[in-house]
N, C-alpha and C. Protein backbone atom coordinates (compact mmCIF):
# COMPACT_ATOMS: atom_id res chain seq x y z
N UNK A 1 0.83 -1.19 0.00
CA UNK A 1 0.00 0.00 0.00
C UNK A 1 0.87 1.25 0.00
N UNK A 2 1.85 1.30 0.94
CA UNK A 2 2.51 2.83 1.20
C UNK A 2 3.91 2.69 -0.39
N UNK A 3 3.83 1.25 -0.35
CA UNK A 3 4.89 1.47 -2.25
C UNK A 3 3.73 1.87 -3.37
N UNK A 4 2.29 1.87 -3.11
CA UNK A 4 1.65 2.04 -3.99
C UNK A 4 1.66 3.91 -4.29
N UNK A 5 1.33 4.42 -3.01
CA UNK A 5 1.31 5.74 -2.64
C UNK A 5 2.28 6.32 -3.06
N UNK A 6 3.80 5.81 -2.45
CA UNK A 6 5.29 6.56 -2.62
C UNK A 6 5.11 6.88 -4.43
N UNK A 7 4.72 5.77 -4.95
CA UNK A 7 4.77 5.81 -6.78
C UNK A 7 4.52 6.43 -7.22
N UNK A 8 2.90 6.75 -6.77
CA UNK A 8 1.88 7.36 -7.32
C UNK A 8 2.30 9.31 -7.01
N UNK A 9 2.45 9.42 -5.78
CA UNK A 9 3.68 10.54 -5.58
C UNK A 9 4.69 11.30 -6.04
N UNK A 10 5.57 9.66 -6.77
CA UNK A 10 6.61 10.17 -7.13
C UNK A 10 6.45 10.94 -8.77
N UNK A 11 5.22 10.15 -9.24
CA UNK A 11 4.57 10.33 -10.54
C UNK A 11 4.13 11.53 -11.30
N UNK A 12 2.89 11.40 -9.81
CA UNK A 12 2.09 12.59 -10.35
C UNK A 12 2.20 13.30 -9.33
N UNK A 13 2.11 13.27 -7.94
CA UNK A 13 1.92 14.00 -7.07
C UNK A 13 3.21 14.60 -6.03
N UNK A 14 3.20 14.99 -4.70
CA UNK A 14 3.95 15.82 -4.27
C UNK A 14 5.34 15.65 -4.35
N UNK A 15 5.64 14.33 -4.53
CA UNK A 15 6.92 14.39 -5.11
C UNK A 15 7.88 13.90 -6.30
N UNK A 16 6.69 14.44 -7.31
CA UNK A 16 7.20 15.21 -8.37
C UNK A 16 7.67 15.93 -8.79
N UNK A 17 7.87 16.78 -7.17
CA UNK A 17 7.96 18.79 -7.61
C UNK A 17 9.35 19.13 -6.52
N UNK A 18 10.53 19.61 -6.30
CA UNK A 18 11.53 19.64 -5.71
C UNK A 18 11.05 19.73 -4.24
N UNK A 19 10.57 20.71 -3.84
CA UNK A 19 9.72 20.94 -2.50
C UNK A 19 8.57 20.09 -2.24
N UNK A 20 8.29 19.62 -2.67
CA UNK A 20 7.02 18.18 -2.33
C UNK A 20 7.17 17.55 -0.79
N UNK A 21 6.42 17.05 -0.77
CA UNK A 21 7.05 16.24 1.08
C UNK A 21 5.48 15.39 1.50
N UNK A 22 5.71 14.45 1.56
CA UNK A 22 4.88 13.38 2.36
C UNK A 22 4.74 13.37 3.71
N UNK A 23 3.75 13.36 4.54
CA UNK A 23 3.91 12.66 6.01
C UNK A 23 3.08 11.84 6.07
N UNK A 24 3.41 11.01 6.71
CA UNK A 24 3.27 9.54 7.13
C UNK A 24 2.95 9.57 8.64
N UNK A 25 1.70 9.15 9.14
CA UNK A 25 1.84 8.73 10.29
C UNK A 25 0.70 7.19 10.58
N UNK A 26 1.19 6.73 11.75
CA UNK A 26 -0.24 5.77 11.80
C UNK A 26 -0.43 5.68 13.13
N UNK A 27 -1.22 4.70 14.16
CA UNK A 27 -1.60 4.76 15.03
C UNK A 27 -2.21 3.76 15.23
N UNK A 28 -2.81 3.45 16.69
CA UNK A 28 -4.10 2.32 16.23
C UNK A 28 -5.42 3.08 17.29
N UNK A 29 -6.51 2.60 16.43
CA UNK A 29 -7.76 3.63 17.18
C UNK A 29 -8.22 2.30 18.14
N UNK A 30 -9.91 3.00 19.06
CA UNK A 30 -10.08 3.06 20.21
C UNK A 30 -10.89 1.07 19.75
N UNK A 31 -11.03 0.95 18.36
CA UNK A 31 -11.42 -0.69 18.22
C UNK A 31 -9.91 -1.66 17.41
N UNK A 32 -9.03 -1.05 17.98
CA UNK A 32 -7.67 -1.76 17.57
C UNK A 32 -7.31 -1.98 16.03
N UNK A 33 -7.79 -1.10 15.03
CA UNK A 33 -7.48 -0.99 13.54
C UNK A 33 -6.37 0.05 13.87
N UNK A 34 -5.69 -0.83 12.49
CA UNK A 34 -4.41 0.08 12.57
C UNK A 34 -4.79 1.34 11.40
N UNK A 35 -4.45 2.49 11.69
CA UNK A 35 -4.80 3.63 11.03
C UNK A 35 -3.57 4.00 10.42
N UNK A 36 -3.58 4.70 8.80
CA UNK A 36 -2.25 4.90 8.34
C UNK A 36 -3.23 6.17 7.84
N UNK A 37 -2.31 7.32 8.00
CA UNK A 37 -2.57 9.38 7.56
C UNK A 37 -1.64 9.15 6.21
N UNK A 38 -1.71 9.47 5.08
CA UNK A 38 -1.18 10.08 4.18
C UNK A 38 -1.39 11.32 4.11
N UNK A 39 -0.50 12.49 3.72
CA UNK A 39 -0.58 13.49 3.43
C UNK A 39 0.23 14.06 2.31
N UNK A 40 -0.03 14.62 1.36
CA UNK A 40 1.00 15.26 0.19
C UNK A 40 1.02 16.54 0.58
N UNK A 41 1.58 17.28 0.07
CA UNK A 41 1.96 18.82 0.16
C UNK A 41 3.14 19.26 -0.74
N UNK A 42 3.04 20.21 -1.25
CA UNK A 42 4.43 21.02 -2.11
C UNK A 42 4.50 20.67 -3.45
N UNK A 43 3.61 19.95 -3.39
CA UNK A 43 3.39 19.65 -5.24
C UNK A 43 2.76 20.54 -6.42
N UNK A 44 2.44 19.72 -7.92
CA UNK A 44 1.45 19.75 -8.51
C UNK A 44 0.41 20.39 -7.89
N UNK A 45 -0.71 20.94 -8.25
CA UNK A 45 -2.19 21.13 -7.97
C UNK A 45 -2.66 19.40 -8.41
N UNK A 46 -3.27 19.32 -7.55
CA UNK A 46 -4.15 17.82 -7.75
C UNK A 46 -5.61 17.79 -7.68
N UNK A 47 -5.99 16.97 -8.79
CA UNK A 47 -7.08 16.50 -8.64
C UNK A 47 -8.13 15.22 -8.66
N UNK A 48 -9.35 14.73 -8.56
CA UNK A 48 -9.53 13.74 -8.86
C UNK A 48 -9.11 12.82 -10.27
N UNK A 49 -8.99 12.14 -10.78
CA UNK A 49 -9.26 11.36 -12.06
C UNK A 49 -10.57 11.03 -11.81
N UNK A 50 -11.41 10.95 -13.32
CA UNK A 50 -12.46 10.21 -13.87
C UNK A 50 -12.25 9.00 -13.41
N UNK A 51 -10.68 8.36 -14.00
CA UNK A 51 -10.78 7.01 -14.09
C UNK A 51 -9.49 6.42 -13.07
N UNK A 52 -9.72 5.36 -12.24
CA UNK A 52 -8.87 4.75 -11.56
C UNK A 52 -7.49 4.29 -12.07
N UNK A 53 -6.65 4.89 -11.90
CA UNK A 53 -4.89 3.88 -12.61
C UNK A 53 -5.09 2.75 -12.08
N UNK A 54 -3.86 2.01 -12.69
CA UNK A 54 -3.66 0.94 -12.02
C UNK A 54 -3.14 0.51 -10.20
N UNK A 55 -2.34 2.05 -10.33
CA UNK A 55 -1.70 2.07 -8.49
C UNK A 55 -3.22 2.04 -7.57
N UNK A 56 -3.88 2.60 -8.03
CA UNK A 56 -5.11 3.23 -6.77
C UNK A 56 -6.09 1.67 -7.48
N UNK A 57 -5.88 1.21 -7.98
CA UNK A 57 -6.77 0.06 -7.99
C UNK A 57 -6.24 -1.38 -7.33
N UNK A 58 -4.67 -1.12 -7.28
CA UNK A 58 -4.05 -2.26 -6.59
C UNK A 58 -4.33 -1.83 -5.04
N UNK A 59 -3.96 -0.64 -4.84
CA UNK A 59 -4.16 -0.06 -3.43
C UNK A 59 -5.39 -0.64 -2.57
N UNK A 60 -6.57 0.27 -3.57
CA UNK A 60 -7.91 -0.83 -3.20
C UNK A 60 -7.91 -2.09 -2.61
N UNK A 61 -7.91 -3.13 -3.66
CA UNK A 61 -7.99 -4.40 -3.66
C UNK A 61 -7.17 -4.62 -2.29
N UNK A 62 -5.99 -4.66 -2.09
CA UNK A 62 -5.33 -5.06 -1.15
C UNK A 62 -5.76 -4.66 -0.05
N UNK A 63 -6.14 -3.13 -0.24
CA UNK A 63 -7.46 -2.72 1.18
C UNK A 63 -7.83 -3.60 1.50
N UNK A 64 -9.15 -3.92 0.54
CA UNK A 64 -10.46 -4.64 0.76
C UNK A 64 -9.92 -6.35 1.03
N UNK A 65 -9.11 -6.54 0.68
CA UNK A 65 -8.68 -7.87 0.78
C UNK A 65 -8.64 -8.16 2.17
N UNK A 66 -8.02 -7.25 2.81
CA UNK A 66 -7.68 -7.30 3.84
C UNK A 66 -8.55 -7.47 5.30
N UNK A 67 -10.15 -6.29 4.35
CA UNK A 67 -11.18 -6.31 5.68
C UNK A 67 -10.70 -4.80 5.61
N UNK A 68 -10.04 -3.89 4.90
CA UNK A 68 -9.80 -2.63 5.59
C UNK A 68 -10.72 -1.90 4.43
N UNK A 69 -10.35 -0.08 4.82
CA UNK A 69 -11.43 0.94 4.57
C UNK A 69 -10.07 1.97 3.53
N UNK A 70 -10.66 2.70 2.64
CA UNK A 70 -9.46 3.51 2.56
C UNK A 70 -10.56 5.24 2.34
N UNK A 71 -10.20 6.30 2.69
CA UNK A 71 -10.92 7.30 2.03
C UNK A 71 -9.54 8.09 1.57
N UNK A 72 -10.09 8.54 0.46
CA UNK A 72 -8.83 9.99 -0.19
C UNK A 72 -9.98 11.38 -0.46
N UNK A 73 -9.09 12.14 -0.16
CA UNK A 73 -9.31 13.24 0.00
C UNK A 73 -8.30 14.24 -0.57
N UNK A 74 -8.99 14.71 -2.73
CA UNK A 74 -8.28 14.97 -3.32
C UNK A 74 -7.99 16.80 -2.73
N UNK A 75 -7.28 17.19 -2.32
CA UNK A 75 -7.09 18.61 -1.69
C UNK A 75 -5.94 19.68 -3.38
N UNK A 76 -6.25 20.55 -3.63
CA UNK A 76 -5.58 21.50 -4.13
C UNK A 76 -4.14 21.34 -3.92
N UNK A 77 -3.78 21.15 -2.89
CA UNK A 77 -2.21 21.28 -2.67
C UNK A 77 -1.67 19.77 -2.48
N UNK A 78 -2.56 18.96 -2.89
CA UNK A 78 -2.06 17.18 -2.22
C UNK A 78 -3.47 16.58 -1.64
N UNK A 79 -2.79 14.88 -2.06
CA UNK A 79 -4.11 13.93 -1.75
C UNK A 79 -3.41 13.85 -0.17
N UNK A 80 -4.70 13.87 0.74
CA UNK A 80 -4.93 13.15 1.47
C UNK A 80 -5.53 10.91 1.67
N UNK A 81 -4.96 10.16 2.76
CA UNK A 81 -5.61 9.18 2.14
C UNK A 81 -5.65 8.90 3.92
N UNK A 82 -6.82 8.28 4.32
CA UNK A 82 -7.43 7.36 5.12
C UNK A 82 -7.35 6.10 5.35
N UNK A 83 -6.16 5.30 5.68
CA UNK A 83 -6.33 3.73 5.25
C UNK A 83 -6.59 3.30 6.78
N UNK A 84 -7.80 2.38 7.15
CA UNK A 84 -8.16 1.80 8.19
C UNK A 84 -8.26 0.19 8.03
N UNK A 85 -7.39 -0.27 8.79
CA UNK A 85 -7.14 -1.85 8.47
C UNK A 85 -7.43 -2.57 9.83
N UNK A 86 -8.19 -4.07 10.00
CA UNK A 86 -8.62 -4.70 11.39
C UNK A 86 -7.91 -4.90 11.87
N UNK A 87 -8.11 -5.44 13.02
CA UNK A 87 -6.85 -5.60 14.47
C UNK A 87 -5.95 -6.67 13.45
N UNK A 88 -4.51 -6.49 14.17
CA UNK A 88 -3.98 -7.58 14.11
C UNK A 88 -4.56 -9.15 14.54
N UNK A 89 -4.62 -9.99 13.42
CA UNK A 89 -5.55 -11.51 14.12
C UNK A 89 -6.62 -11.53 13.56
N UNK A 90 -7.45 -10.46 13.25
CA UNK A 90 -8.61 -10.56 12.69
C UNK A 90 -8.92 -11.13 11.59
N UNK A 91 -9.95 -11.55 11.26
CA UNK A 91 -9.64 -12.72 9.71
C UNK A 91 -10.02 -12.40 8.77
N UNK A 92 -10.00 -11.23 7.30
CA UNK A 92 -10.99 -10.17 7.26
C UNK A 92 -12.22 -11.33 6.15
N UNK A 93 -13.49 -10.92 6.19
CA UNK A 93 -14.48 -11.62 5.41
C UNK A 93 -14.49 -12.32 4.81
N UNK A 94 -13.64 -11.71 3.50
CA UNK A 94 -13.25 -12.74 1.96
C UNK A 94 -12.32 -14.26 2.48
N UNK A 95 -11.49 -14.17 3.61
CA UNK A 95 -11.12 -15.30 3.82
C UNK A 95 -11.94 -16.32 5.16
N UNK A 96 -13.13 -16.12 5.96
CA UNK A 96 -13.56 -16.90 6.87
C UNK A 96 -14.36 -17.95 6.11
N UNK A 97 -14.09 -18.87 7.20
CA UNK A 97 -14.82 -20.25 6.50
C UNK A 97 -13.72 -20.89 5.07
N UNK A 98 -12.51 -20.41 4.49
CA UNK A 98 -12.04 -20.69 3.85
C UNK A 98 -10.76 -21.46 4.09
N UNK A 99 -10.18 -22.86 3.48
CA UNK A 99 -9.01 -23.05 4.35
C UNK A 99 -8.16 -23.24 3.37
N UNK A 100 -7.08 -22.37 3.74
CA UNK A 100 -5.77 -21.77 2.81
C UNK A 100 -4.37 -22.41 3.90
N UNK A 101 -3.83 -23.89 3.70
CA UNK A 101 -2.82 -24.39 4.20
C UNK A 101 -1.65 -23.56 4.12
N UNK A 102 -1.15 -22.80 2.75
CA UNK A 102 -0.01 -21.98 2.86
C UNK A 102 -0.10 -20.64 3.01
N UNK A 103 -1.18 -20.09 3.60
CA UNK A 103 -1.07 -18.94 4.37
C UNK A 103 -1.54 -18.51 5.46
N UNK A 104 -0.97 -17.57 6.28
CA UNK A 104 -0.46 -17.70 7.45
C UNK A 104 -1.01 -15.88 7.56
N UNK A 105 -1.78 -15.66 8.15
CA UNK A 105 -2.17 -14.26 8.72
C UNK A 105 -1.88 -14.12 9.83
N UNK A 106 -0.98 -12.81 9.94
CA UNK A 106 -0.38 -12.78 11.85
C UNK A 106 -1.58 -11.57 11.93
């Protein structure tokens, strides 16, 4: 996810531009999902696309794969992004009731 972002960054968005700059933070909230802040700044002017690339569609998937949430929030000066993923242990949907011998979810 955050190699999907750095790309997509390095591409089109804030650091594309000499002064560009990312922050990164994460955390975990008050039902134990781990929370990841993207922030761009110093770039390009940004905006939505019509149509999904390929980075923000892998991003997705691996979200949702997961059981997690993502929101972006295309801002003038840089995307914001929202990624909310379940506790560590949790089993997310697409895999319960399913039995997968060679993989191993911590």
């Amino acid at each position: 996810m955050v190699h999907g972002l750095a790309t997509n960054a390095a591409k089109d968005g804030s650091l594309s531009a000499p002064g560009g700059k990312v922050e990164v933070r994460w955390m975990t909230d008050d039902a134990g999902r781990m929370v990841l802040l993207w922030s761009e700044s110093g770039g390009p002017r940004v905006t939505e696309r019509a149509r999904k690339g390929f980075g923000v569609g892998a991003i997705d998937g691996i979200i949702r794969t997961l059981g997690g949430k993502v929101v972006r929030r295309w801002k003038p000066e840089g995307l914001e992004c929202e990624i909310r993923l379940p506790p560590a242990g949790a089993q997310p949907a697409l895999l319960r009731g399913r039995r997968f011998p060679h993989l191993r979810i911590w």
